[in-house]
Protein backbone atom coordinates (compact mmCIF):
# COMPACT_ATOMS: atom_id res chain seq x y z
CA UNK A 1 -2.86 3.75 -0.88
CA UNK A 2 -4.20 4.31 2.86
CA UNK A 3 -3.91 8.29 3.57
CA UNK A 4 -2.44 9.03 6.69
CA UNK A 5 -4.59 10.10 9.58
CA UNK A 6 -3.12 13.96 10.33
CA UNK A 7 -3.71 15.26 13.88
CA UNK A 8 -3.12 19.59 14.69
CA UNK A 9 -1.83 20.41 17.69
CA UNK A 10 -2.07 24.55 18.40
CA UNK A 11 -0.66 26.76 21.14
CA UNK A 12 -0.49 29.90 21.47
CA UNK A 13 3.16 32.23 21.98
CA UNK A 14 1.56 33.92 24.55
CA UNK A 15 0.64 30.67 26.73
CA UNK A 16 3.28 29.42 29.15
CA UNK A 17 1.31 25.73 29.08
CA UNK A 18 0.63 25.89 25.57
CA UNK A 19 4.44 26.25 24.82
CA UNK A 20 5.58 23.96 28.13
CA UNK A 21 3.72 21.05 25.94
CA UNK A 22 4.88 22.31 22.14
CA UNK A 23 8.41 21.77 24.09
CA UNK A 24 8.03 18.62 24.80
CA UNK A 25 6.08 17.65 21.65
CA UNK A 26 8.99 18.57 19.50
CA UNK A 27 11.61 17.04 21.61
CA UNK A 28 9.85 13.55 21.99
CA UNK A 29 8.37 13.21 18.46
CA UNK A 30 12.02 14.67 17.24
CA UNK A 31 9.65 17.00 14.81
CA UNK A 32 11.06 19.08 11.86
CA UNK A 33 10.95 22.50 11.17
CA UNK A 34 8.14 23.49 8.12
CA UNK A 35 7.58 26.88 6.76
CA UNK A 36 4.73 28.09 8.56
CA UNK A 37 1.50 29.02 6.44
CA UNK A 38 -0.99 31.68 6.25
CA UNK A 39 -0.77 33.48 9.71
CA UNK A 40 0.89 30.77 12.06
CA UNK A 41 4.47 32.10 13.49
CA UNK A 42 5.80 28.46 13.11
CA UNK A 43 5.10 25.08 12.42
CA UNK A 44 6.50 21.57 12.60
CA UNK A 45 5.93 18.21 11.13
CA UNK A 46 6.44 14.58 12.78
CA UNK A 47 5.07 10.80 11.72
CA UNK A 48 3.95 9.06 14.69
CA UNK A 49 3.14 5.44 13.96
CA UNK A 50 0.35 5.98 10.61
CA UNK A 51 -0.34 9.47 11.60
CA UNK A 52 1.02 12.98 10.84
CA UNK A 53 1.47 15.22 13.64
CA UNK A 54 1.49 19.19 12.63
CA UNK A 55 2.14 21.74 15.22
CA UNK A 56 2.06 25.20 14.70
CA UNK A 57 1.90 28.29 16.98
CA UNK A 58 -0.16 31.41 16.68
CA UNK A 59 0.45 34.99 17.99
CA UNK A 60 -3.36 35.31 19.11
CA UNK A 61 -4.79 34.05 22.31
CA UNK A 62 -5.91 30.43 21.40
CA UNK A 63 -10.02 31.26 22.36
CA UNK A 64 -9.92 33.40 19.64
CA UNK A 65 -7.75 31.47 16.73
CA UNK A 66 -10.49 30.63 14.87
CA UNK A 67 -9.77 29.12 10.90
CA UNK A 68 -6.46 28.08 11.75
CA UNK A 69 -7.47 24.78 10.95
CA UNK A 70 -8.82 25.31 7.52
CA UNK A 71 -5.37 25.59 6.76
CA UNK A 72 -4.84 22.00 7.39
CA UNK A 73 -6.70 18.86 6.02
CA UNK A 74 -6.57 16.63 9.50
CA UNK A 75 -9.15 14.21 11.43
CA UNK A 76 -8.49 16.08 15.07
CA UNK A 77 -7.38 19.68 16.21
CA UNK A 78 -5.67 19.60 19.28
CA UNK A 79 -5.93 22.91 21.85
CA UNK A 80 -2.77 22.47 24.13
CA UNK A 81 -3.37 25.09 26.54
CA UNK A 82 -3.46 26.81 30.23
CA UNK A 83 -6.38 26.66 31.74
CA UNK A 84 -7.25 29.70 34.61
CA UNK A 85 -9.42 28.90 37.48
CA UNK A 86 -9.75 31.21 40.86
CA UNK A 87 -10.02 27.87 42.90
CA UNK A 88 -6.43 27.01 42.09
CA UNK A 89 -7.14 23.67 41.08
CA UNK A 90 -3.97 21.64 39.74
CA UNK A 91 -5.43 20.34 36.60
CA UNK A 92 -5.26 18.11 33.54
CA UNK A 93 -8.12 18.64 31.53
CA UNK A 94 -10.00 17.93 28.56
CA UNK A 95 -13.85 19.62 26.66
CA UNK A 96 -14.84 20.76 23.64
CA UNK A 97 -15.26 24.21 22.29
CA UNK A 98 -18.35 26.31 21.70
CA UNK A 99 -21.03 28.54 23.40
CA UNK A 100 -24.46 27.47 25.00
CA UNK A 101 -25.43 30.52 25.34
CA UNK A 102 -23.16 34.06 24.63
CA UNK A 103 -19.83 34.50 22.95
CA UNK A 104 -17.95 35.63 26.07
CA UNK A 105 -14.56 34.54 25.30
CA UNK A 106 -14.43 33.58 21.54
CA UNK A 107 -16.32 31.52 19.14
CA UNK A 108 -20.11 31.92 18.02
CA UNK A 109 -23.38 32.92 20.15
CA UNK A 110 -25.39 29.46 20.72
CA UNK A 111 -23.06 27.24 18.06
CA UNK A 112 -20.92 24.20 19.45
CA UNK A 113 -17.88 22.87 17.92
CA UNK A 114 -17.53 19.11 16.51
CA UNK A 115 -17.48 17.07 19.61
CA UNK A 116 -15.50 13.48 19.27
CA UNK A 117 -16.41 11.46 22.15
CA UNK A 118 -14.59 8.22 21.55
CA UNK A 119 -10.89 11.11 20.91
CA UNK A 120 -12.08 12.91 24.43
CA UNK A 121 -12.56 9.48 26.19
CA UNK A 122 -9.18 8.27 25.25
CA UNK A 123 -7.41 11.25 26.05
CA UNK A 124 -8.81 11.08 29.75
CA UNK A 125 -7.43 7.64 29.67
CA UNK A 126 -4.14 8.33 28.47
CA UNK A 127 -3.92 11.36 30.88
CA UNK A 128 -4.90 9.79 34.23
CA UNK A 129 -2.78 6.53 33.07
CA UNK A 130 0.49 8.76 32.56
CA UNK A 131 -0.09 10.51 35.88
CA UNK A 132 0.18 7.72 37.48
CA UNK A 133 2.93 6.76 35.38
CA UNK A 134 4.71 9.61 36.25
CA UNK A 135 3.43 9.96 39.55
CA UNK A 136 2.36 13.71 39.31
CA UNK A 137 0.97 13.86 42.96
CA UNK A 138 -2.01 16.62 43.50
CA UNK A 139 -3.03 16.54 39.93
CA UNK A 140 -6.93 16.25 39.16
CA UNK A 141 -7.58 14.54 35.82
CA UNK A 142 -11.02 15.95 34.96
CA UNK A 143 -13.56 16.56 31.98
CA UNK A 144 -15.10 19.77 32.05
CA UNK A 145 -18.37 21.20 30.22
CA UNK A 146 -18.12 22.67 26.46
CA UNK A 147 -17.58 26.40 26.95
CA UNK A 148 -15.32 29.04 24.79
CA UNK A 149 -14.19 29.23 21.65
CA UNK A 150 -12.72 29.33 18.92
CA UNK A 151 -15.86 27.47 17.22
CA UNK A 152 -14.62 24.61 14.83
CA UNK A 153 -16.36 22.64 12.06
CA UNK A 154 -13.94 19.60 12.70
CA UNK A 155 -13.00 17.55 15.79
CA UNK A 156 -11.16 18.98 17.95
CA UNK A 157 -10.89 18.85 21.63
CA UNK A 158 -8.69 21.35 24.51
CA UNK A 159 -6.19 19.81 26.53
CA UNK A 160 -4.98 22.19 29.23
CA UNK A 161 -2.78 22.59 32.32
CA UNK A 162 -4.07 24.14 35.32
CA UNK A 163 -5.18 26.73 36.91
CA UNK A 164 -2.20 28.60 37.30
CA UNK A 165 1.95 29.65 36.88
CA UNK A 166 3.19 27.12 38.67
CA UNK A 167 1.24 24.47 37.28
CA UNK A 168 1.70 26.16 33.86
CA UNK A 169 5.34 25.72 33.58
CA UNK A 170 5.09 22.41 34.93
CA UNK A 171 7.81 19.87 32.98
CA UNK A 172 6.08 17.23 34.38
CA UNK A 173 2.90 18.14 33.88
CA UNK A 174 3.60 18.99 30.21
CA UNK A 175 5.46 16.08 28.99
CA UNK A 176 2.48 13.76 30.03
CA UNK A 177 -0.04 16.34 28.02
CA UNK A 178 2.32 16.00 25.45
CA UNK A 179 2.97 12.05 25.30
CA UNK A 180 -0.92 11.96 25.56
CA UNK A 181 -1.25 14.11 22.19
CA UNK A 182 1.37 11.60 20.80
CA UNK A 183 -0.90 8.59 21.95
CA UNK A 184 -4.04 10.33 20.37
CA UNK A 185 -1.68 10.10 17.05
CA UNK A 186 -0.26 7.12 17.49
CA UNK A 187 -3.48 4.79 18.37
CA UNK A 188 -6.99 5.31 16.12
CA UNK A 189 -9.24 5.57 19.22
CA UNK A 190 -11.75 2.99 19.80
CA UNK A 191 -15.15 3.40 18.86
CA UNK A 192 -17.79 3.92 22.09
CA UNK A 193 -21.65 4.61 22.85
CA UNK A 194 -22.54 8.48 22.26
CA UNK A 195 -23.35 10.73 24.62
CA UNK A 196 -23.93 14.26 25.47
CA UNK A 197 -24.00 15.37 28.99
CA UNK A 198 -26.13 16.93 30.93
CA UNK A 199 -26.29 19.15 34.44
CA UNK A 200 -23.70 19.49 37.27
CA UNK A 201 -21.10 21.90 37.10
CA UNK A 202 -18.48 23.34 34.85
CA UNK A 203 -15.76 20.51 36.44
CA UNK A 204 -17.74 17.03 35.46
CA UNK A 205 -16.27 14.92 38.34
CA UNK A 206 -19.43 12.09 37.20
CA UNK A 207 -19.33 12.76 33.18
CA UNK A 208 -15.23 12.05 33.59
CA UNK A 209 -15.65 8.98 34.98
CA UNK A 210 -18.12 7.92 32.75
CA UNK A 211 -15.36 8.28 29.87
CA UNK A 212 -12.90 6.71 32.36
CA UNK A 213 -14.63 3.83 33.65
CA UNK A 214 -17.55 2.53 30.82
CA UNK A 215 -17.81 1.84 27.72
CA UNK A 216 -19.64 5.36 27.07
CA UNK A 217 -17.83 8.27 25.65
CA UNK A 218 -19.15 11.89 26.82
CA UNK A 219 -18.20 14.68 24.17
CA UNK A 220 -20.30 17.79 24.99
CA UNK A 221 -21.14 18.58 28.16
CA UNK A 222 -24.50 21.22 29.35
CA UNK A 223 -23.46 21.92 33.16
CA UNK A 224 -26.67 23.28 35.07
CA UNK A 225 -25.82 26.58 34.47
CA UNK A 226 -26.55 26.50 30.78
CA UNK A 227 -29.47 24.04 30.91
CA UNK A 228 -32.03 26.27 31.64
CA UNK A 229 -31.22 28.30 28.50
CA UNK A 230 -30.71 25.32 26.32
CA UNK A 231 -33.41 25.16 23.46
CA UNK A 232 -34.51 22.08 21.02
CA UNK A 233 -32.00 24.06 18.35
CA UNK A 234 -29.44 23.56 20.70
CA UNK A 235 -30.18 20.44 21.83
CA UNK A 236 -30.09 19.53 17.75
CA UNK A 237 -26.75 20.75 17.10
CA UNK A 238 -25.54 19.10 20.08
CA UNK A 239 -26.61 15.82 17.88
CA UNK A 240 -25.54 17.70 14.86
CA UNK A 241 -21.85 18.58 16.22
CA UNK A 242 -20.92 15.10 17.95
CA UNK A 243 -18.61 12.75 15.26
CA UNK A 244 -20.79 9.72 14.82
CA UNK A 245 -24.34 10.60 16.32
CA UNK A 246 -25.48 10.70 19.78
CA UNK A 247 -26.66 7.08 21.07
CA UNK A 248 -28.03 8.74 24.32
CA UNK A 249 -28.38 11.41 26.85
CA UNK A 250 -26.64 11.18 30.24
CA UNK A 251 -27.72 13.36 32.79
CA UNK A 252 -26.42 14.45 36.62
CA UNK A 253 -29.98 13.97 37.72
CA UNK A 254 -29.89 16.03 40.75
CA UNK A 255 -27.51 18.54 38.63
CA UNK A 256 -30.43 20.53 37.12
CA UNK A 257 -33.63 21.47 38.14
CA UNK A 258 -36.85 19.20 37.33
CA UNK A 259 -38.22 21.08 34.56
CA UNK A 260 -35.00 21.50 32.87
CA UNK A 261 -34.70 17.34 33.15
CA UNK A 262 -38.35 17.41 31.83
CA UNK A 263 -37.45 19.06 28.68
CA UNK A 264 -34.10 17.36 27.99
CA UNK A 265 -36.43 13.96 28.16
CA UNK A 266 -39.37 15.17 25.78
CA UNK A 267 -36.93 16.15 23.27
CA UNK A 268 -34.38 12.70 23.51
CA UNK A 269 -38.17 10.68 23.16
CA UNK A 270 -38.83 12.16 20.17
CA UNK A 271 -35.87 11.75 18.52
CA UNK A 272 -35.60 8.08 19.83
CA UNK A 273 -32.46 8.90 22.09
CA UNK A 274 -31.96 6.98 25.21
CA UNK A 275 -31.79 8.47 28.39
CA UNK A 276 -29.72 7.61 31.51
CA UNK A 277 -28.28 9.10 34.50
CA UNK A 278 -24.94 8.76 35.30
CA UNK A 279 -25.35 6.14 38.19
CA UNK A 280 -26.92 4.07 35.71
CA UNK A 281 -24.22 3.39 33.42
């Protein structure tokens, strides 16, 4: 007997976006109520297609949640939450977890999360697609670079709202987050070439339509204010923490400076990576 693929989704009780999507999640997926286990406030169960959706909420900021899915045998963890940005940017977006560098808001000093590229590629998709579908006008459907925690040992990926009240309480906005967490479920992604980016900034306008437009998928991302602090360790676990392998490098070559391109290169030659930038692909 085949076991069912289980996907996590977690929000927080304290997040407007995270429980403007959990809304819609339950009322779509028509998911039943579970007893809740070890420190989640709540939790529900639905079958979409072969998979098992759980959802549960926590009381704790979701940066900081960190274990939550030990709890839970499952391919993907699912972040739904708000994301905060000064420029006001109305946002659906999608990265990985982990720290390049300090511990600022959550997670581990220097340790990355399990980065799925081919889950993060189709989740783009399914978000720009249903923005259109929905015609959610002013919207930018954007990748950004791995930053925050909580750091996780399994896939997982954010998917947030942004960048701020209005946009958080969104219906709109949150159904198609949530109908693209039921199409992660629903449809085992397809598999794509490996990559981890490199340079540019923390919104990765070029890396996002990489995953949108090729047959490449980008998992973690190393925006240019992180690569100059980025070590062969670092550049190992980024290998290490990416479902599958890395098949290649990608970089925004006028996103970093030349020697931090120089040292990217030596290390992807030695380790027989391929290297690209992203006009290339």
């Amino acid at each position: 007997m085949v076991q069912m693929r289980r996907i996590l989704v977690v929000a927080s009780l304290h997040d407007p976006a995270g429980m403007n999507i959990s809304s819609h999640l339950r009322r779509i997926a028509e998911m039943k109520e579970q007893l809740p286990p070890g420190r989640c406030k709540a939790c529900w169960k639905g079958v979409i297609e072969e998979a098992e959706l759980v959802l549960v909420h926590v009381e704790e900021d979701i940066l900081y949640c960190s274990g939550v899915e030990s709890l839970f045998e499952v391919e993907l963890v699912v972040y739904a939450n708000k994301h905060r940005s000064s420029a006001n940017m109305a946002t659906l977006s999608v990265h990985v977890s982990g720290n390049w560098d300090k511990a600022e808001y959550g997670g581990e000093p220097r340790k990355l999360s399990v980065a799925s590229p081919m889950h993060i590629k189709a989740a783009l998709k399914f978000l720009a697609r249903l923005r259109e579908e929905y015609s959610l006008s002013g919207f930018t459907v954007a990748q950004e670079q791995t930053h925050h925690g909580p750091t996780v040992d399994v896939p997982s990926m954010f998917i947030e709202i942004g960048s701020s009240e209005k946009e958080w309480r969104n219906e709109v906005a949150g159904r198609i987050v949530a109908e693209a967490i039921l199409e992660l479920a629903a449809h085992r992604p397809e598999k794509c070439v490996n990559a981890v980016g490199f340079g540019g900034g923390h919104y990765a306008p070029k890396f996002t339509e990489v995953n949108l437009s090729s047959h490449v998928g980008v998992g973690h991302i190393a925006s240019k204010y992180y690569t100059g602090v980025i070590d062969e360790s670092l550049l190992q676990q980024a290998i290490e923490k990416t479902l599958g392998g890395v098949d290649l490098f990608m970089l925004d070559w006028k996103g970093m400076k030349g020697e931090e391109r120089g040292k990217i290169i030596r290390f992807a030659e030695s380790k027989g990576i391929k290297i690209l930038k992203t006009r290339e692909v």
